[in-house]
N, C-alpha and C. Protein backbone atom coordinates (compact mmCIF):
# COMPACT_ATOMS: atom_id res chain seq x y z
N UNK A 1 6.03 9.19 -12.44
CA UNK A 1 6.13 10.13 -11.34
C UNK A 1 7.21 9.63 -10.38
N UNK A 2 8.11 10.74 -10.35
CA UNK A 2 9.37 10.25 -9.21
C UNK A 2 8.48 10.55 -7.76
N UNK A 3 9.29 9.96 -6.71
CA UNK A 3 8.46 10.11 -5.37
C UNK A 3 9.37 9.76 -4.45
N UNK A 4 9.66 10.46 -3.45
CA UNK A 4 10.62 10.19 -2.39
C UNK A 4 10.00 10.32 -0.86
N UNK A 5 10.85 9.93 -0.05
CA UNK A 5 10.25 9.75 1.07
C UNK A 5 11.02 10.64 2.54
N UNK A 6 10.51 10.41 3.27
CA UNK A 6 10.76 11.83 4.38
C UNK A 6 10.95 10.99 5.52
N UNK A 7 11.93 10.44 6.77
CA UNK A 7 11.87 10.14 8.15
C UNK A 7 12.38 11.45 8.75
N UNK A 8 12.11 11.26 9.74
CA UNK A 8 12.24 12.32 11.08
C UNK A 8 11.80 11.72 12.40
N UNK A 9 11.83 12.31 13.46
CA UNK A 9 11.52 11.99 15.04
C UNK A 9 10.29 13.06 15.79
N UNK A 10 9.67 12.93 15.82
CA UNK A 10 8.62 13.81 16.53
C UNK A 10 8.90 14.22 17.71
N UNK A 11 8.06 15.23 18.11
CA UNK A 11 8.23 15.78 19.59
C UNK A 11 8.37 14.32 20.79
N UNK A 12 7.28 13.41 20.35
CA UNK A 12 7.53 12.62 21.60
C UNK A 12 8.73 11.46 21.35
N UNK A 13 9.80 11.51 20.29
CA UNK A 13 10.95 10.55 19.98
C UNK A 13 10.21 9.27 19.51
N UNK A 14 9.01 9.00 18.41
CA UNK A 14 8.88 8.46 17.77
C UNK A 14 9.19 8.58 16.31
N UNK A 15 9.85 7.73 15.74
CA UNK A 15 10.61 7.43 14.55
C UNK A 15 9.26 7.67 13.55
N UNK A 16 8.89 8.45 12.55
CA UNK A 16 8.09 8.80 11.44
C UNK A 16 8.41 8.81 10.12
N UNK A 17 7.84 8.01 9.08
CA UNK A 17 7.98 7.48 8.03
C UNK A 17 7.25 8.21 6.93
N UNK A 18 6.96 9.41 6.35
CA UNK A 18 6.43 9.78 5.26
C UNK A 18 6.90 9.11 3.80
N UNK A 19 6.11 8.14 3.31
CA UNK A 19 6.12 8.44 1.56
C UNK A 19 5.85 8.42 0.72
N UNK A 20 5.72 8.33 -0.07
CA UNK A 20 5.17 9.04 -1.57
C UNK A 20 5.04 10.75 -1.96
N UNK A 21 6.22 11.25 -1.44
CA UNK A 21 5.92 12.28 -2.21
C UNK A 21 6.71 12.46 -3.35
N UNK A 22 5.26 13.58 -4.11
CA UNK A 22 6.01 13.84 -5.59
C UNK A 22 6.64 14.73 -5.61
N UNK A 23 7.53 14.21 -6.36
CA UNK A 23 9.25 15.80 -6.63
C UNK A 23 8.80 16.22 -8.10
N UNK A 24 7.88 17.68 -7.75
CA UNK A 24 7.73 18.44 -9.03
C UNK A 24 8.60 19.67 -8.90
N UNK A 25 8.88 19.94 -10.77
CA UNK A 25 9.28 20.67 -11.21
C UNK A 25 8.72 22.30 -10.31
N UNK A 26 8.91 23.29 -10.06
CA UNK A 26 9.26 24.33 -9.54
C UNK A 26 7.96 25.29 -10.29
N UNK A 27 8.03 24.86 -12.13
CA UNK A 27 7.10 25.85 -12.76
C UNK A 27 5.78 24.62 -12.63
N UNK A 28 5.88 23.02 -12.09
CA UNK A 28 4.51 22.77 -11.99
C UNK A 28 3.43 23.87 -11.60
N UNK A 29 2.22 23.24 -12.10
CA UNK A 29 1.35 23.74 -11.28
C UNK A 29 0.82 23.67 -10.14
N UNK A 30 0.65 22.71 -9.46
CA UNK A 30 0.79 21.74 -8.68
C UNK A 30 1.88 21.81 -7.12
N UNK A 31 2.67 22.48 -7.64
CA UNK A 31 4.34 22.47 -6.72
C UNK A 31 3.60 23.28 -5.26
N UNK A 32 2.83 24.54 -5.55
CA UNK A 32 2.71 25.38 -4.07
C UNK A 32 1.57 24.50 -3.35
N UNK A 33 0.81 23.75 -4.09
CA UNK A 33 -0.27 22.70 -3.79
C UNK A 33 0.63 21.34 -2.72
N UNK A 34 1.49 20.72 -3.37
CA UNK A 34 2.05 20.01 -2.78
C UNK A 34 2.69 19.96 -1.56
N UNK A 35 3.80 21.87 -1.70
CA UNK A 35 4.28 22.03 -0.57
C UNK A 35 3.61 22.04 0.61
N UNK A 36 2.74 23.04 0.26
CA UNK A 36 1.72 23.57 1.34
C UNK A 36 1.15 22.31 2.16
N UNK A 37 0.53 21.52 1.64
CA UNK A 37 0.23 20.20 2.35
C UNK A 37 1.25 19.23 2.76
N UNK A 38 2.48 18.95 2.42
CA UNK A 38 3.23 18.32 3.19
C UNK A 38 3.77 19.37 4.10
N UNK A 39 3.68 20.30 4.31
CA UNK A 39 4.13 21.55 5.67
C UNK A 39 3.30 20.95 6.86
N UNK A 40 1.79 21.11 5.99
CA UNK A 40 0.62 20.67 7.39
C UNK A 40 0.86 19.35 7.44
N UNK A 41 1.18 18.41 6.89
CA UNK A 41 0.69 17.17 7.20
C UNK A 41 1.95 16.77 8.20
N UNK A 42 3.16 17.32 8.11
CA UNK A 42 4.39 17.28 8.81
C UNK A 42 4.22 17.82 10.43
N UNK A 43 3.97 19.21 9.64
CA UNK A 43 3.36 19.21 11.34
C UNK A 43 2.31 18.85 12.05
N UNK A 44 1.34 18.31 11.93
CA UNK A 44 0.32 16.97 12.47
C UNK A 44 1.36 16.36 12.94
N UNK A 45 2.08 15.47 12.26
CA UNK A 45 2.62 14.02 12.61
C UNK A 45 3.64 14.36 13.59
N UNK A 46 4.46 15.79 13.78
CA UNK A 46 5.29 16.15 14.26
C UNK A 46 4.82 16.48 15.94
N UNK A 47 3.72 17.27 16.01
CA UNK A 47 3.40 17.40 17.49
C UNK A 47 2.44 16.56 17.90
N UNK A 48 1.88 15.33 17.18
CA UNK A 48 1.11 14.43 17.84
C UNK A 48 1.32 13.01 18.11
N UNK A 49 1.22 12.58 19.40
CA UNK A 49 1.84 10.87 19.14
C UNK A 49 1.08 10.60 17.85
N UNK A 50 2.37 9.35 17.59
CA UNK A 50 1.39 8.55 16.49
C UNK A 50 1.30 6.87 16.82
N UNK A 51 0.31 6.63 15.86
CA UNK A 51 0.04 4.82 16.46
C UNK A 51 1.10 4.10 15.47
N UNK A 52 0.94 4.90 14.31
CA UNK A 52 1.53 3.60 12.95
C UNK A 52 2.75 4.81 13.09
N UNK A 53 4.09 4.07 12.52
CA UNK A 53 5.03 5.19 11.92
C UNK A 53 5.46 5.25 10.77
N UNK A 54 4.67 4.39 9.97
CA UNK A 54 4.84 5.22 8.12
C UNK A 54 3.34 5.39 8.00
N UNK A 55 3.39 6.63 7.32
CA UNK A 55 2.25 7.14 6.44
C UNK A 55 2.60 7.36 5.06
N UNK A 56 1.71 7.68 4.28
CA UNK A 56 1.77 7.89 2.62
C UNK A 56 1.13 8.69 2.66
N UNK A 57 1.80 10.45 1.90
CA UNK A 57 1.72 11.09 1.49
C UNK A 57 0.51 11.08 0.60
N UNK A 58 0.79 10.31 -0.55
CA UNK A 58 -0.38 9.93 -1.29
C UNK A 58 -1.96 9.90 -0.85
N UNK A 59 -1.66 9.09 0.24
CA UNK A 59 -3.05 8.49 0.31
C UNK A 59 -3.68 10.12 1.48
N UNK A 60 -2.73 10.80 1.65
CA UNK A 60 -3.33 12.01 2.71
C UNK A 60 -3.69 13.32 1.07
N UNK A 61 -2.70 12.79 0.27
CA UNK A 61 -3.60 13.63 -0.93
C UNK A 61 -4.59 13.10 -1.62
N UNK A 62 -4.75 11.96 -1.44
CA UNK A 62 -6.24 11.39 -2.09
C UNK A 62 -7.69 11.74 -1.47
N UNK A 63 -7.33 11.85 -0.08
CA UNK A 63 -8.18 12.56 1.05
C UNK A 63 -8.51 13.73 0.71
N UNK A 64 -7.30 14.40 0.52
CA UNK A 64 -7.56 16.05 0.95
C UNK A 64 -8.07 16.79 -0.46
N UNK A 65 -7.20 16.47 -1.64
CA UNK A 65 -7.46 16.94 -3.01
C UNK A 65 -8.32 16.45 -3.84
N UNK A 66 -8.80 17.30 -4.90
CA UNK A 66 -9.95 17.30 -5.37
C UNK A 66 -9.65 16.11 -6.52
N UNK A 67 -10.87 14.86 -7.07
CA UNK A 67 -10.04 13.92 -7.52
C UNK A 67 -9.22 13.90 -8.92
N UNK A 68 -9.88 14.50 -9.61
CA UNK A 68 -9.31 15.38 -11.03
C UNK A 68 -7.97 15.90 -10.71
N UNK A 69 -7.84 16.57 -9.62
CA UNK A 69 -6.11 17.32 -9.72
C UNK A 69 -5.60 16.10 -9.12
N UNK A 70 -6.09 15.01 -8.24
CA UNK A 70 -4.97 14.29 -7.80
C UNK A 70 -4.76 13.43 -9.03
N UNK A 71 -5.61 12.83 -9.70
CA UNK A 71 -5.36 11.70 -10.75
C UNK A 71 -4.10 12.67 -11.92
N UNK A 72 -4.51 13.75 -11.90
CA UNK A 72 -3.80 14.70 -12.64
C UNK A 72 -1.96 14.51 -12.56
N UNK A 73 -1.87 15.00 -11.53
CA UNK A 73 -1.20 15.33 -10.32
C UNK A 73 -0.10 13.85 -10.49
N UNK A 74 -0.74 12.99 -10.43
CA UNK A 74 -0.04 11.96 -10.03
C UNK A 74 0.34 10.36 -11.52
N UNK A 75 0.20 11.74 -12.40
CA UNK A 75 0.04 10.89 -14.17
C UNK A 75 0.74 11.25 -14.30
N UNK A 76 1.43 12.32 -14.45
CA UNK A 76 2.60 13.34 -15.07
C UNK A 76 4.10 12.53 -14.72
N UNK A 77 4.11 12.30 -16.30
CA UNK A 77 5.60 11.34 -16.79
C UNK A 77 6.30 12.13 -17.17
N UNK A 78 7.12 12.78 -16.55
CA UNK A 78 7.98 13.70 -16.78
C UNK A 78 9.78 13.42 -16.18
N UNK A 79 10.08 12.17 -17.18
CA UNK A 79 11.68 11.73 -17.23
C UNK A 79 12.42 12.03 -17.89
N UNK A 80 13.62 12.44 -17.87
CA UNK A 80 14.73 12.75 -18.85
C UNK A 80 15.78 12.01 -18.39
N UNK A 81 16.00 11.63 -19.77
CA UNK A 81 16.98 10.56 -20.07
C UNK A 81 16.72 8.83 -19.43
N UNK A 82 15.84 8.62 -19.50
CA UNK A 82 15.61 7.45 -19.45
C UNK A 82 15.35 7.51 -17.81
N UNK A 83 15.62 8.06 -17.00
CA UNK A 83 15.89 8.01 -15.97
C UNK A 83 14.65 7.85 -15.09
């Protein structure tokens, strides 16, 4: 599973660290699941101070999703070309 990561600045000019997210394919199943929750979880972190400034994506989908789709979710070896 590829996984990339997200900084930005929040309303109150604290520096915010999102990562682990997964970069799925478009026809995943999974993909409107993913977006949808990093939208909300962005905006949480975006209009509220925060204490820590990296979070993991991951671990806010281990929370939120059901554990079958996350273990699912987060198995899928899907590389081309070695890459």
């Amino acid at each position: 599973m590829l996984c990339k990561s997200l900084e930005f600045k929040n309303t109150f000019g604290q520096k915010i660290k999102i990562m682990d997210i997964p970069v799925l394919d478009i026809s995943n199943q999974y993909y409107f699941v993913v977006q949808v929750r990093l939208q909300k979880f962005t905006s949480l972190l975006y209009e509220n101070p925060q204490e820590k400034n990296s979070h993991s994506f991951r671990e806010h989908l281990k929370r939120k999703m059901n554990w079958v789709e996350f273990k699912e979710l987060y198995s899928i070896q899907d590389f081309k070309n070695n890459a």
